[in-house]
ModelCIF file with pLDDT and N, C-alpha, C, O atoms, coordinates in Angstrom:
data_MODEL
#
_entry.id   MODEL 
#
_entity.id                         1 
_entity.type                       polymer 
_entity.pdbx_number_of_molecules   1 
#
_entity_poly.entity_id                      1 
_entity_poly.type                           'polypeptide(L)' 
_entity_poly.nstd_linkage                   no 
_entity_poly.nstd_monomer                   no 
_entity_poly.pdbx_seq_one_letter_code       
;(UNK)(UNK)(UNK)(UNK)(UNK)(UNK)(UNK)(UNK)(UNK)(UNK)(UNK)(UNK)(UNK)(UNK)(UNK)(UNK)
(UNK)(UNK)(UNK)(UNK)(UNK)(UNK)(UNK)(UNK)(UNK)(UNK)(UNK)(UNK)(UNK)(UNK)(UNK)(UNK)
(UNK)(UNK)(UNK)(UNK)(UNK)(UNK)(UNK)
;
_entity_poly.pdbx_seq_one_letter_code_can   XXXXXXXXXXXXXXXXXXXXXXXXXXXXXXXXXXXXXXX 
_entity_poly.pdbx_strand_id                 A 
#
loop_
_entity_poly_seq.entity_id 
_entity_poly_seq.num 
_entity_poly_seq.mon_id 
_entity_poly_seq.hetero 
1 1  UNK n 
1 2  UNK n 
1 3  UNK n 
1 4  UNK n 
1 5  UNK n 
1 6  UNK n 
1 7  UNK n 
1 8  UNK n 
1 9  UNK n 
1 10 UNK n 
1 11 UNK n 
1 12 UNK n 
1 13 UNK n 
1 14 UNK n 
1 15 UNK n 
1 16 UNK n 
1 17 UNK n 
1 18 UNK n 
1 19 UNK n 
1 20 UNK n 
1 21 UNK n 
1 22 UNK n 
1 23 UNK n 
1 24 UNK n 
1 25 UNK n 
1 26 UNK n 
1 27 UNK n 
1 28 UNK n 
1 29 UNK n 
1 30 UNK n 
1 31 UNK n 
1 32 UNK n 
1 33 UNK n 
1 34 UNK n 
1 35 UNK n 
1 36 UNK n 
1 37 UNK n 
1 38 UNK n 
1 39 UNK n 
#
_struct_asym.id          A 
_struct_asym.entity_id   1 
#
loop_
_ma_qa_metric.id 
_ma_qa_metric.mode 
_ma_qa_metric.name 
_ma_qa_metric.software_group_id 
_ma_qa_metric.type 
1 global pLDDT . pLDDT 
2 local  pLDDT . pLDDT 
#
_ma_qa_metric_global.metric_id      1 
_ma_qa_metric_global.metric_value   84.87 
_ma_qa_metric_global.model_id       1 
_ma_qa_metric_global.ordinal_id     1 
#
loop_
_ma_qa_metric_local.label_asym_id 
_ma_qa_metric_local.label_comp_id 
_ma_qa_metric_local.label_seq_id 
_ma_qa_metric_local.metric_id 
_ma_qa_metric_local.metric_value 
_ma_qa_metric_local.model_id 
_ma_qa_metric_local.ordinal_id 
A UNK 1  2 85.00 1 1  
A UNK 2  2 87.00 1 2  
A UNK 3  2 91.00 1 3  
A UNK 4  2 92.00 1 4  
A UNK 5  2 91.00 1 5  
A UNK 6  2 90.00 1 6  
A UNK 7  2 92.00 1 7  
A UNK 8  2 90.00 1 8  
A UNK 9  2 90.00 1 9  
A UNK 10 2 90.00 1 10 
A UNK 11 2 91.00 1 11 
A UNK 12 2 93.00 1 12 
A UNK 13 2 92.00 1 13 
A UNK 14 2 90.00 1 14 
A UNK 15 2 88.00 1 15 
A UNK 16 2 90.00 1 16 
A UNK 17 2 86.00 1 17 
A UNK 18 2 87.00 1 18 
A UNK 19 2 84.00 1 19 
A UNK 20 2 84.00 1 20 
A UNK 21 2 87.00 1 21 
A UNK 22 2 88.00 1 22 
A UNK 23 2 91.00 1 23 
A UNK 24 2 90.00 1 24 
A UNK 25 2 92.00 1 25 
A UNK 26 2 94.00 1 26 
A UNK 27 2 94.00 1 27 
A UNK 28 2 93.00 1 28 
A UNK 29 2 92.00 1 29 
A UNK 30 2 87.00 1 30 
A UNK 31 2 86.00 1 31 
A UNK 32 2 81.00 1 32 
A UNK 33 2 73.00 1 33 
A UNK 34 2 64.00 1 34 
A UNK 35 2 62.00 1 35 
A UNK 36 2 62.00 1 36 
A UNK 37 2 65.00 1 37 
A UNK 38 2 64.00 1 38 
A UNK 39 2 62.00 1 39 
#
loop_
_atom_site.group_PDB 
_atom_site.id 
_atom_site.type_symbol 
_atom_site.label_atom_id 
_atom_site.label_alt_id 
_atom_site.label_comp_id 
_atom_site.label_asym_id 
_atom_site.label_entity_id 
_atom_site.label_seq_id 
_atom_site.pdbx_PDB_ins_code 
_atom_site.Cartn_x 
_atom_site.Cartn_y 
_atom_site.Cartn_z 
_atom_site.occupancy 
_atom_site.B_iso_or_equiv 
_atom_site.pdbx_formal_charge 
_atom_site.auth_seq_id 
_atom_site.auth_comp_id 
_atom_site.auth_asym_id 
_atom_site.auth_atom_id 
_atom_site.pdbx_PDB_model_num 
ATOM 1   N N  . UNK A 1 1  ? 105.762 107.819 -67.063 1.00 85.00 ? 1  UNK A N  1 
ATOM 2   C CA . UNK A 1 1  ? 104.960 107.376 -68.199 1.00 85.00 ? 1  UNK A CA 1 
ATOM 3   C C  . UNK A 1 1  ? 104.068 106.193 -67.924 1.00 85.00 ? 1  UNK A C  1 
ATOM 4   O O  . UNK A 1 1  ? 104.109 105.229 -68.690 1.00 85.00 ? 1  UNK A O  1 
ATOM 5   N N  . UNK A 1 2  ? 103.237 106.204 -66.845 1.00 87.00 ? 2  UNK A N  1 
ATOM 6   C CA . UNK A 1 2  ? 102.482 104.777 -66.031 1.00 87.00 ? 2  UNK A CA 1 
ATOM 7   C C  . UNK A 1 2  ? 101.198 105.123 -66.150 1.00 87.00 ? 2  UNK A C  1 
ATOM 8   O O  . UNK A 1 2  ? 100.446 104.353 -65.552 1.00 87.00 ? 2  UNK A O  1 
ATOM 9   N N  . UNK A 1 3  ? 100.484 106.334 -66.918 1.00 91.00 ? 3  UNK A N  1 
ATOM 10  C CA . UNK A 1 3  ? 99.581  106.940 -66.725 1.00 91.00 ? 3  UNK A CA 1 
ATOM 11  C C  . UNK A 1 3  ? 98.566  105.860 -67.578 1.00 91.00 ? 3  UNK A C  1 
ATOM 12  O O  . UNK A 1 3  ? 97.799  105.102 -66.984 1.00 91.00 ? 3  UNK A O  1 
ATOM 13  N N  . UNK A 1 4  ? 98.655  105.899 -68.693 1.00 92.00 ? 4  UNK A N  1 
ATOM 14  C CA . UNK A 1 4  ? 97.926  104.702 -69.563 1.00 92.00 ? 4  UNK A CA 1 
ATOM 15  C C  . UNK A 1 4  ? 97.738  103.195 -69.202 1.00 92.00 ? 4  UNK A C  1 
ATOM 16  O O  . UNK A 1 4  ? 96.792  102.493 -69.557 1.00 92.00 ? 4  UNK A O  1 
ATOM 17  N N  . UNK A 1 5  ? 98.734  102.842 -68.483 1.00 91.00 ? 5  UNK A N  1 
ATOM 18  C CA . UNK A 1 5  ? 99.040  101.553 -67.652 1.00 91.00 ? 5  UNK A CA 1 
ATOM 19  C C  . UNK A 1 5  ? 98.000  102.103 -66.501 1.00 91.00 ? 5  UNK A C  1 
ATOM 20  O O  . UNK A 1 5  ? 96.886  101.779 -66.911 1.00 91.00 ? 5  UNK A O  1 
ATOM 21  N N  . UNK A 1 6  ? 97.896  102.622 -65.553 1.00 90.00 ? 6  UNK A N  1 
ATOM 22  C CA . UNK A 1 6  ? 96.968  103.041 -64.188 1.00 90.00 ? 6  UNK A CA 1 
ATOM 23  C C  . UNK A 1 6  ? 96.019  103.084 -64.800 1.00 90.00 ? 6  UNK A C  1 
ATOM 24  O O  . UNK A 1 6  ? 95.406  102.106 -64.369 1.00 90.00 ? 6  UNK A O  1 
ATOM 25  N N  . UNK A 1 7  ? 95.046  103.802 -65.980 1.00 92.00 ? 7  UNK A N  1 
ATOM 26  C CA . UNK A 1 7  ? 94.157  103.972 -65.978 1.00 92.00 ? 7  UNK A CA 1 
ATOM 27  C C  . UNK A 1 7  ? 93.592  102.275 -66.648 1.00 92.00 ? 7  UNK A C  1 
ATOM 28  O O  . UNK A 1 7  ? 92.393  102.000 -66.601 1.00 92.00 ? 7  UNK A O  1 
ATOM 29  N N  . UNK A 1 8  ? 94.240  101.638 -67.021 1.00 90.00 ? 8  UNK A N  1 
ATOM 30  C CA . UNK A 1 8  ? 94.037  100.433 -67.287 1.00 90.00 ? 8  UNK A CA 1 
ATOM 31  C C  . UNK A 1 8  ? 93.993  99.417  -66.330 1.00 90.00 ? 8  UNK A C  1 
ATOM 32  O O  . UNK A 1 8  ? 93.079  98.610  -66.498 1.00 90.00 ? 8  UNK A O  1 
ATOM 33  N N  . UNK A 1 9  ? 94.581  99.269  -65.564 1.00 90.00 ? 9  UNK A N  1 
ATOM 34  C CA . UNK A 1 9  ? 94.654  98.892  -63.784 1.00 90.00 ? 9  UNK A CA 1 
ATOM 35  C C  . UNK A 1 9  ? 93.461  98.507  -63.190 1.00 90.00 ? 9  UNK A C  1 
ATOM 36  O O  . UNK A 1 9  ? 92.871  97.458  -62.929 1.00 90.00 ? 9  UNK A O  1 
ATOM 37  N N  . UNK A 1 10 ? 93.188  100.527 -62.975 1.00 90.00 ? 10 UNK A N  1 
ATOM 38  C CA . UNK A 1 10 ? 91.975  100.748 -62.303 1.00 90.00 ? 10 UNK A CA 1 
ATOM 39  C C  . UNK A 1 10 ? 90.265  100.798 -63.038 1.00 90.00 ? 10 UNK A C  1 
ATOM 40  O O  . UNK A 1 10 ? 89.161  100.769 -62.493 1.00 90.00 ? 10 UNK A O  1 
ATOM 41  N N  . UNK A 1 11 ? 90.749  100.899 -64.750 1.00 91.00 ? 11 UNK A N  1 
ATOM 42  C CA . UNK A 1 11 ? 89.281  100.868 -65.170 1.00 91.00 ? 11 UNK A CA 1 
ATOM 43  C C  . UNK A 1 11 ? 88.374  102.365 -65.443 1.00 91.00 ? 11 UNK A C  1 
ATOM 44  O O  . UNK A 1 11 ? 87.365  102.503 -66.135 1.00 91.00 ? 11 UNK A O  1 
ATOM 45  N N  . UNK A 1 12 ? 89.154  103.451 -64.607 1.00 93.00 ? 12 UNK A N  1 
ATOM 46  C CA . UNK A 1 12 ? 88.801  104.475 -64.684 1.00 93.00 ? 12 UNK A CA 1 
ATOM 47  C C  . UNK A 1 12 ? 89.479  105.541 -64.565 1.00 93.00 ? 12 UNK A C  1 
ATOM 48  O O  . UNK A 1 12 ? 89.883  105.832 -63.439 1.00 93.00 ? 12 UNK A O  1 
ATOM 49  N N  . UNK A 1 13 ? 89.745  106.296 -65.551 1.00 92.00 ? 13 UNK A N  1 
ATOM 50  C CA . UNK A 1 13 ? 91.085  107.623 -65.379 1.00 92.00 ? 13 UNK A CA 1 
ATOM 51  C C  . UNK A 1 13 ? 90.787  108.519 -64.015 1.00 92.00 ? 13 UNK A C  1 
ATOM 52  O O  . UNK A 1 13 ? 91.782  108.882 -63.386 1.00 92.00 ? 13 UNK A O  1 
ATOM 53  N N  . UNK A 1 14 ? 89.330  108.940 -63.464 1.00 90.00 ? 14 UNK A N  1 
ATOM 54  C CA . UNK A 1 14 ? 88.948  109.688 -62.205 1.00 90.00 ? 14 UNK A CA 1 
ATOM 55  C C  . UNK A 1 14 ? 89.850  108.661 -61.109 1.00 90.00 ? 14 UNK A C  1 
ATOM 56  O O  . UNK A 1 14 ? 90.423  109.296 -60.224 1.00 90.00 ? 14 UNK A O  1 
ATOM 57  N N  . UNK A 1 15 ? 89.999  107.460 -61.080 1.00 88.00 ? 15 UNK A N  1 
ATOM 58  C CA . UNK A 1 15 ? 90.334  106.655 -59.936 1.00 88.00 ? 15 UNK A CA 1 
ATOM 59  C C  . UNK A 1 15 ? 91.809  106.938 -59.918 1.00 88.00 ? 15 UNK A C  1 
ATOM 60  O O  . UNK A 1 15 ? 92.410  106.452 -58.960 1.00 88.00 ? 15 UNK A O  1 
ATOM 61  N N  . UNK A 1 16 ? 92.520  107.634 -60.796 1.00 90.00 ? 16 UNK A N  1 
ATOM 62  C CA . UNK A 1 16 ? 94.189  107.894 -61.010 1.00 90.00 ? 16 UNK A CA 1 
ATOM 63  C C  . UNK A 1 16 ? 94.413  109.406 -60.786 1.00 90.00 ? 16 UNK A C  1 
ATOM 64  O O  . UNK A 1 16 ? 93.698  110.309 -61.221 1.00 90.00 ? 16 UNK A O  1 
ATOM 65  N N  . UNK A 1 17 ? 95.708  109.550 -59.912 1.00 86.00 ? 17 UNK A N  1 
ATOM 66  C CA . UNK A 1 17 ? 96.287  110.910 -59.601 1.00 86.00 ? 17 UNK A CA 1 
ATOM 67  C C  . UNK A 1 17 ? 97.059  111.041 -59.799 1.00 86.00 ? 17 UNK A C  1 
ATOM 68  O O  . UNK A 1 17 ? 97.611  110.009 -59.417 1.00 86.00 ? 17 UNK A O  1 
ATOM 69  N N  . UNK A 1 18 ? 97.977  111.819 -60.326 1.00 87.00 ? 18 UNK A N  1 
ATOM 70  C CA . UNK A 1 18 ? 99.150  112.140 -60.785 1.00 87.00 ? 18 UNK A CA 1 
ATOM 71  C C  . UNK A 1 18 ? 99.863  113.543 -60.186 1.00 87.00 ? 18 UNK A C  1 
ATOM 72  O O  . UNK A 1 18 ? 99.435  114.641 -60.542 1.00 87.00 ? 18 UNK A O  1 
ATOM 73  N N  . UNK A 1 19 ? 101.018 113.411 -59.218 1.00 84.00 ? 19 UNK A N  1 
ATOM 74  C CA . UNK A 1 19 ? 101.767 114.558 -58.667 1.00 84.00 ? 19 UNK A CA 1 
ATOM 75  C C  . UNK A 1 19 ? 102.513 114.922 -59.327 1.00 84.00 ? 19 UNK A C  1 
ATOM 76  O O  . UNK A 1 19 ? 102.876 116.084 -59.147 1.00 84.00 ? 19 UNK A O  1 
ATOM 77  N N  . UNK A 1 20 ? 103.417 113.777 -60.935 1.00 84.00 ? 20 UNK A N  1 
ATOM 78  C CA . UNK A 1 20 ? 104.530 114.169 -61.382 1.00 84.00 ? 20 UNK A CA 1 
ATOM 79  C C  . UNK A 1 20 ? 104.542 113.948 -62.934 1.00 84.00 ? 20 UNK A C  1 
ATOM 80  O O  . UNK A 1 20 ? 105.573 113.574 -63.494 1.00 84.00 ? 20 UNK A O  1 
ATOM 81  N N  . UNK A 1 21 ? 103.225 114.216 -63.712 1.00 87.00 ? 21 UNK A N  1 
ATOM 82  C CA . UNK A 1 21 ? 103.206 113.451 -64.993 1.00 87.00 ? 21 UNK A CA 1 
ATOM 83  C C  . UNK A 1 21 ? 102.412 114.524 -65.506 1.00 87.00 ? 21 UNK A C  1 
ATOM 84  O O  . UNK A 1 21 ? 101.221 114.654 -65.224 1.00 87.00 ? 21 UNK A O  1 
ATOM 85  N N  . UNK A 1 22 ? 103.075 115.324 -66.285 1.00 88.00 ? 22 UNK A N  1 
ATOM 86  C CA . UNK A 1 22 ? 102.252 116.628 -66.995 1.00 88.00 ? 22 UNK A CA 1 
ATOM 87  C C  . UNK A 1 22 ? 101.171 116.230 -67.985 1.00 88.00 ? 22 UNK A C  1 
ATOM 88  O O  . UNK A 1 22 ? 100.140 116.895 -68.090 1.00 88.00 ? 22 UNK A O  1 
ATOM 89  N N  . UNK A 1 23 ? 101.409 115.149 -68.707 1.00 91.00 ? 23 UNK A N  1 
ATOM 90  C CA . UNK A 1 23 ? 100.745 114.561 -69.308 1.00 91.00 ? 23 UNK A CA 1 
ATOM 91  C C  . UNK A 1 23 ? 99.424  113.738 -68.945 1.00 91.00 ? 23 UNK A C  1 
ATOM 92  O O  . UNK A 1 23 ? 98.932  112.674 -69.320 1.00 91.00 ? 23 UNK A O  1 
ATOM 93  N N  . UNK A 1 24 ? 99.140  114.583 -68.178 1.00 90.00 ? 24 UNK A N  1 
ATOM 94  C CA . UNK A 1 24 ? 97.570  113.548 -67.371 1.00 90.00 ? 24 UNK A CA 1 
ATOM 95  C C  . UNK A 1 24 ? 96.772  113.790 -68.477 1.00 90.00 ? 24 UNK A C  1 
ATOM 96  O O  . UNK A 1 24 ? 96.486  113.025 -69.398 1.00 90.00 ? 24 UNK A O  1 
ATOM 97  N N  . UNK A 1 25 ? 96.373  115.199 -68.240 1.00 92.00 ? 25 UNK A N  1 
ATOM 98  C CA . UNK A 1 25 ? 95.371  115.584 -69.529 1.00 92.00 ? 25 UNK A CA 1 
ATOM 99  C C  . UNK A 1 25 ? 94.902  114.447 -70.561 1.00 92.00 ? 25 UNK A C  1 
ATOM 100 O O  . UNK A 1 25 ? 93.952  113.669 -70.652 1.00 92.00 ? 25 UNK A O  1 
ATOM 101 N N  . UNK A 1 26 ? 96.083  114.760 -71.304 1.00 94.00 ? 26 UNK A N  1 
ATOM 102 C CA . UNK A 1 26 ? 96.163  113.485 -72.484 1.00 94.00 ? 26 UNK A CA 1 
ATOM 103 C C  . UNK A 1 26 ? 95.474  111.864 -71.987 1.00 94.00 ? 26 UNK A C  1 
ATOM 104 O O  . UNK A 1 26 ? 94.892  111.143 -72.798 1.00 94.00 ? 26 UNK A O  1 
ATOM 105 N N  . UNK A 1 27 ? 95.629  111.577 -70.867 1.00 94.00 ? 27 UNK A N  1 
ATOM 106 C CA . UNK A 1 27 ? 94.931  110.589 -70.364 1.00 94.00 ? 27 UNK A CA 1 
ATOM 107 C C  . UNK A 1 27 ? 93.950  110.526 -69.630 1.00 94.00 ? 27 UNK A C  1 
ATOM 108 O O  . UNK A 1 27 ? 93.838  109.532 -68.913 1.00 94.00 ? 27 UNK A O  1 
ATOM 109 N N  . UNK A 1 28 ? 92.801  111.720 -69.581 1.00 93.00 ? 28 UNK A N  1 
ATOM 110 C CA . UNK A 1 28 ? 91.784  112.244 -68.776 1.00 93.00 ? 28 UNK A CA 1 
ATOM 111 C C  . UNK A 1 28 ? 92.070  112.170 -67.061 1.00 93.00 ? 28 UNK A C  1 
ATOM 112 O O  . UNK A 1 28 ? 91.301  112.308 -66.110 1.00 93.00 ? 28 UNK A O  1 
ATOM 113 N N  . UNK A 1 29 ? 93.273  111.937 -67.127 1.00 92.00 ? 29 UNK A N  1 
ATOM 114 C CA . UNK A 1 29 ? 93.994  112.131 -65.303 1.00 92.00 ? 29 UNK A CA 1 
ATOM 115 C C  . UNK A 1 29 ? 93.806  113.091 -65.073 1.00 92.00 ? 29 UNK A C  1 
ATOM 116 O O  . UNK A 1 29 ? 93.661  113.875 -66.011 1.00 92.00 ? 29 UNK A O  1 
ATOM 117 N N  . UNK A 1 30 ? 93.683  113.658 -63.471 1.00 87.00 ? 30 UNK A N  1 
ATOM 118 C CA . UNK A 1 30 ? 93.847  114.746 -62.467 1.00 87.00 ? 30 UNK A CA 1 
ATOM 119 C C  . UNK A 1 30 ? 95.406  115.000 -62.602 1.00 87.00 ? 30 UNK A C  1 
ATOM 120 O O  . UNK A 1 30 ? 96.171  114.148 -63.053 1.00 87.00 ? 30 UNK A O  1 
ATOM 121 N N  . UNK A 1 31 ? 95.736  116.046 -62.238 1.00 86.00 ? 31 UNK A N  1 
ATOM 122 C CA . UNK A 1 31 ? 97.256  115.872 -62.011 1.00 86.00 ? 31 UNK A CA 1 
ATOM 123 C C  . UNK A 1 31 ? 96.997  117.475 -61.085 1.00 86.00 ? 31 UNK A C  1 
ATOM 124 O O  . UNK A 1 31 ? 96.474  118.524 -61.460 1.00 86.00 ? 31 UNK A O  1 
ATOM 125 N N  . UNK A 1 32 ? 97.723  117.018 -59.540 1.00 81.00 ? 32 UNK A N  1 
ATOM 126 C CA . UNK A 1 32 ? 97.409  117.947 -58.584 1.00 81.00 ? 32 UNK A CA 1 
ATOM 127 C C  . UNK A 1 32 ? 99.280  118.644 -58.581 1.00 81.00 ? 32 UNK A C  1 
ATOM 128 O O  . UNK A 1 32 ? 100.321 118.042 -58.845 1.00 81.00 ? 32 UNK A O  1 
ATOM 129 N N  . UNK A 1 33 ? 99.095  119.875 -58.233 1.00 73.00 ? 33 UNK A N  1 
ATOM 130 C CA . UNK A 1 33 ? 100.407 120.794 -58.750 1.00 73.00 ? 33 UNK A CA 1 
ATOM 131 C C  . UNK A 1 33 ? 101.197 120.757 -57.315 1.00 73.00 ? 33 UNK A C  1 
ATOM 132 O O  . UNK A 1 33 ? 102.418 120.896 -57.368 1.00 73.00 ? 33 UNK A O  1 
ATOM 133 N N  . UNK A 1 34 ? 100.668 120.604 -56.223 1.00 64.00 ? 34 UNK A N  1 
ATOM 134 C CA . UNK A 1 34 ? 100.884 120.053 -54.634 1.00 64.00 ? 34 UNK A CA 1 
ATOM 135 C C  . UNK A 1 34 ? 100.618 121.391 -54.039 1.00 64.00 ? 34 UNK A C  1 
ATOM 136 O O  . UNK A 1 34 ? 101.487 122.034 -53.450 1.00 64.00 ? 34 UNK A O  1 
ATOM 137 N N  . UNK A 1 35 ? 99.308  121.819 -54.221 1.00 62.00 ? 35 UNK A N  1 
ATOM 138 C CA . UNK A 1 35 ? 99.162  122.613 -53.530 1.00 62.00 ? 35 UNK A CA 1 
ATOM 139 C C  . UNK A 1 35 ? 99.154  122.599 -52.152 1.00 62.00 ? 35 UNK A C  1 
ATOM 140 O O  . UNK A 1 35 ? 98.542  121.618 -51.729 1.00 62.00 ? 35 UNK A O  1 
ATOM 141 N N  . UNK A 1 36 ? 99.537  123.214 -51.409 1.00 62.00 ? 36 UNK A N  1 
ATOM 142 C CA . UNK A 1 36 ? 100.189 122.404 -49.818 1.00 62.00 ? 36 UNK A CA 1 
ATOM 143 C C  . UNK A 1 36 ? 98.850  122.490 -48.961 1.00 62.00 ? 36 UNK A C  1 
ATOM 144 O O  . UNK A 1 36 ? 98.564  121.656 -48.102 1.00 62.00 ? 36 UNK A O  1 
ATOM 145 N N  . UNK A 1 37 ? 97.818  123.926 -49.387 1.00 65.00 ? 37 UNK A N  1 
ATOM 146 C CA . UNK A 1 37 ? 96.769  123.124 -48.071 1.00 65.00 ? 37 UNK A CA 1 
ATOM 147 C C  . UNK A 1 37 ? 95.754  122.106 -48.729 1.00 65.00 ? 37 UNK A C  1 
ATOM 148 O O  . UNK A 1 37 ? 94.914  121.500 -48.063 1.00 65.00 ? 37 UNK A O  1 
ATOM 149 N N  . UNK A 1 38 ? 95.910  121.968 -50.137 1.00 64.00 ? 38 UNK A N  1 
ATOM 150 C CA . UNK A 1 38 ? 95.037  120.674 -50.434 1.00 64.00 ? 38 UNK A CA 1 
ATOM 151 C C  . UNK A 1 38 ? 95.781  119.271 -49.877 1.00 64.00 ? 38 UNK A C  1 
ATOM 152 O O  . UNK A 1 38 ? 95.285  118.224 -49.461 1.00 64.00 ? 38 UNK A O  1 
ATOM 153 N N  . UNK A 1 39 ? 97.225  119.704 -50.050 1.00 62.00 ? 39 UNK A N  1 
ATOM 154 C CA . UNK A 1 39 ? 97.700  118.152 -49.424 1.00 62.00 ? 39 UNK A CA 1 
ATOM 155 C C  . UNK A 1 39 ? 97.846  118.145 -48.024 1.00 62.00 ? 39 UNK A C  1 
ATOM 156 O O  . UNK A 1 39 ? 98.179  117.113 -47.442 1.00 62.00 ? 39 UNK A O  1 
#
């Protein structure tokens, strides 16, 4: 639940990634599912 806190941090929700927080959306976050050849 750090997602609102990060995007406050950094100033910009694009500058925040999220591997484990379904709830990005809600905070205009990325949230990557770990697709293995993107990582």
């Amino acid at each position: 639940g750090v997602l609102a806190d990060s995007v406050a941090l950094t100033g910009d929700s694009g500058h925040v990634l999220t591997i484990a927080d379904m709830s990005a959306a809600q905070h205009g976050v990325r949230f990557s599912a770990g697709d293995a050849d993107q990582a």
